[in-house]
N, C-alpha and C. Protein backbone atom coordinates (compact mmCIF):
# COMPACT_ATOMS: atom_id res chain seq x y z
N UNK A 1 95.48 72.61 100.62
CA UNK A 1 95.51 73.83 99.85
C UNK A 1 95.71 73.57 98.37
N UNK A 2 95.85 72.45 98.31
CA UNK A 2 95.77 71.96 96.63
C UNK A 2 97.37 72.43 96.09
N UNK A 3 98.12 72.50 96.85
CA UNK A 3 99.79 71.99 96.67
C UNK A 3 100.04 70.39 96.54
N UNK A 4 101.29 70.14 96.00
CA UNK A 4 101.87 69.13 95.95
C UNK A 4 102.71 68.81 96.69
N UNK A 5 103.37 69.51 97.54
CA UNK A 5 104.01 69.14 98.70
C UNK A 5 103.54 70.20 99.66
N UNK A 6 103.61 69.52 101.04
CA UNK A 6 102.85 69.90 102.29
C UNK A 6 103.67 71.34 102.34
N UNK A 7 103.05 72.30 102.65
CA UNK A 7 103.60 73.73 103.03
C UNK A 7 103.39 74.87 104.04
N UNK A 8 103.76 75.39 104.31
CA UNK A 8 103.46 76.72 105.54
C UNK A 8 103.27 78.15 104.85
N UNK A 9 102.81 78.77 105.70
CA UNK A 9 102.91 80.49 105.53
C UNK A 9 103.43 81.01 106.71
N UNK A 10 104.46 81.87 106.56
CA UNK A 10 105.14 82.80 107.44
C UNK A 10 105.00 83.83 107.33
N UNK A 11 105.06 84.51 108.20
CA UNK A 11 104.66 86.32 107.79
C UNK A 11 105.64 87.18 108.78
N UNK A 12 106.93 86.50 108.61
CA UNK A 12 108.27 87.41 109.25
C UNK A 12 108.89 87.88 108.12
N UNK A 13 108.61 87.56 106.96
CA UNK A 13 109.27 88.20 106.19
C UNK A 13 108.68 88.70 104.73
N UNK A 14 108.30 89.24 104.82
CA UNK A 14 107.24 89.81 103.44
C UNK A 14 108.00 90.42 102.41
N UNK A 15 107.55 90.14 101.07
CA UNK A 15 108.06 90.77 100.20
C UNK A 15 106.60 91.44 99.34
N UNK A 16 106.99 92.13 98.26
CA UNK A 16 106.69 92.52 97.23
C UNK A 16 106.68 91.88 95.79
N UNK A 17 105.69 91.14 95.27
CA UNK A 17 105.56 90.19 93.91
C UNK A 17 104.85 91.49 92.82
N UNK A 18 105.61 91.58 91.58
CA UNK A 18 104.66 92.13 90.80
C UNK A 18 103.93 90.81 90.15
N UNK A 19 103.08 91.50 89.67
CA UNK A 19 101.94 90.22 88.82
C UNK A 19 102.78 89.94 88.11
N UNK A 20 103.15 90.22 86.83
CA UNK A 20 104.20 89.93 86.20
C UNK A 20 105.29 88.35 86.78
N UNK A 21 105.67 88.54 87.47
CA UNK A 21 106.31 87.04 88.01
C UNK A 21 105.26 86.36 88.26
N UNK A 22 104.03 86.19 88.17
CA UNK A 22 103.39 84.95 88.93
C UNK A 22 102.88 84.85 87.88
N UNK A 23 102.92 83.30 87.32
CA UNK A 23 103.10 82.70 85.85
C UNK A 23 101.90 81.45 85.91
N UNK A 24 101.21 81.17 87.56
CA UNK A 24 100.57 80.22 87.55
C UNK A 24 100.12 80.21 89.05
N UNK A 25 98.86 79.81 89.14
CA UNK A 25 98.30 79.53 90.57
C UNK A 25 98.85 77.99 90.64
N UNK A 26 98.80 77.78 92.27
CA UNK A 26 99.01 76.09 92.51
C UNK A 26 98.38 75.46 93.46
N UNK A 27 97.30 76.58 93.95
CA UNK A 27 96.72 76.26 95.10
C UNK A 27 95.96 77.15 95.40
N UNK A 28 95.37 77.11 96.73
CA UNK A 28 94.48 77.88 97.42
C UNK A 28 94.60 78.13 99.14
N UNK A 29 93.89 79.08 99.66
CA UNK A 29 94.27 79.32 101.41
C UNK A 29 92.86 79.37 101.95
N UNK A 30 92.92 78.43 102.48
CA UNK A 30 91.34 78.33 102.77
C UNK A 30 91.06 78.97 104.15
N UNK A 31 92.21 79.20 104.50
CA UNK A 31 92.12 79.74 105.87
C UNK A 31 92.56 81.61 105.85
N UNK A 32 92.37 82.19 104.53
CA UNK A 32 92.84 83.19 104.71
C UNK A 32 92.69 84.63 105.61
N UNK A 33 91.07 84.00 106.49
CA UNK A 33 90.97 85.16 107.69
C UNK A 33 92.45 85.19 108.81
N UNK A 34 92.87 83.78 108.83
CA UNK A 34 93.90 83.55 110.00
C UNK A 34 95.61 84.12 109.48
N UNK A 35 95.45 84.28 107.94
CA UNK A 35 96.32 84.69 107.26
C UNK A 35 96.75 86.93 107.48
N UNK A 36 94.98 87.17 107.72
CA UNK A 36 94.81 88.47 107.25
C UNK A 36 94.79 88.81 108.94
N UNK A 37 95.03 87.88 109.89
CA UNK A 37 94.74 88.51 111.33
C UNK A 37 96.34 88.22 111.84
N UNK A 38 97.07 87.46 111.17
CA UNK A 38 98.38 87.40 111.45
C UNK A 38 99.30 88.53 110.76
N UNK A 39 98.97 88.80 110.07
CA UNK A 39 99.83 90.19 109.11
C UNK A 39 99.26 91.32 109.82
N UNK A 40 98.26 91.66 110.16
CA UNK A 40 97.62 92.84 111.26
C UNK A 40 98.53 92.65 112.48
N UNK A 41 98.86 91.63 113.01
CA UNK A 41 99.24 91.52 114.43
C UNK A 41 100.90 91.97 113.93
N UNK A 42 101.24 91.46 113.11
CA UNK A 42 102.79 91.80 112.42
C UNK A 42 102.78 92.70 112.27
N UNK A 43 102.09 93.89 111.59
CA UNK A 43 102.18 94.74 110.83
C UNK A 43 101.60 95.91 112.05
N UNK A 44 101.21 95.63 113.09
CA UNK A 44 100.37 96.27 114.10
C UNK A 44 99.30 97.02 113.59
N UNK A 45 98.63 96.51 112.73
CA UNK A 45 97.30 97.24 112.69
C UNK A 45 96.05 96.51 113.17
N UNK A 46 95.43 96.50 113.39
CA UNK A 46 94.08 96.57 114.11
C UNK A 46 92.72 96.89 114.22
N UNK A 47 92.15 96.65 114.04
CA UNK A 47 90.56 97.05 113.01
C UNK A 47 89.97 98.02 114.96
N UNK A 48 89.61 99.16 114.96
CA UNK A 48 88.79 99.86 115.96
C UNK A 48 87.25 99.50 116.36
């Protein structure tokens, strides 16, 4: 993901970022369909 140290994503605990705090990208999610189907399953929503 183009980090510098190896990392995870969790999605038990979500917050709220304004733009304002984020001062710099450091990476990328190359996997972000598996990102956007895990927060649906959390969040219980579900495409019909």
């Amino acid at each position: 993901m183009g980090l510098r140290v190896d990392s995870l994503i969790t999605l038990d605990n979500l917050v709220t970022v304004g733009r304002y705090m984020i001062v710099a990208i450091h990476g990328w999610c190359p996997v972000l369909a598996e990102v956007d189907e895990g927060l649906r399953t959390i969040l219980g929503l579900h495409r019909a």
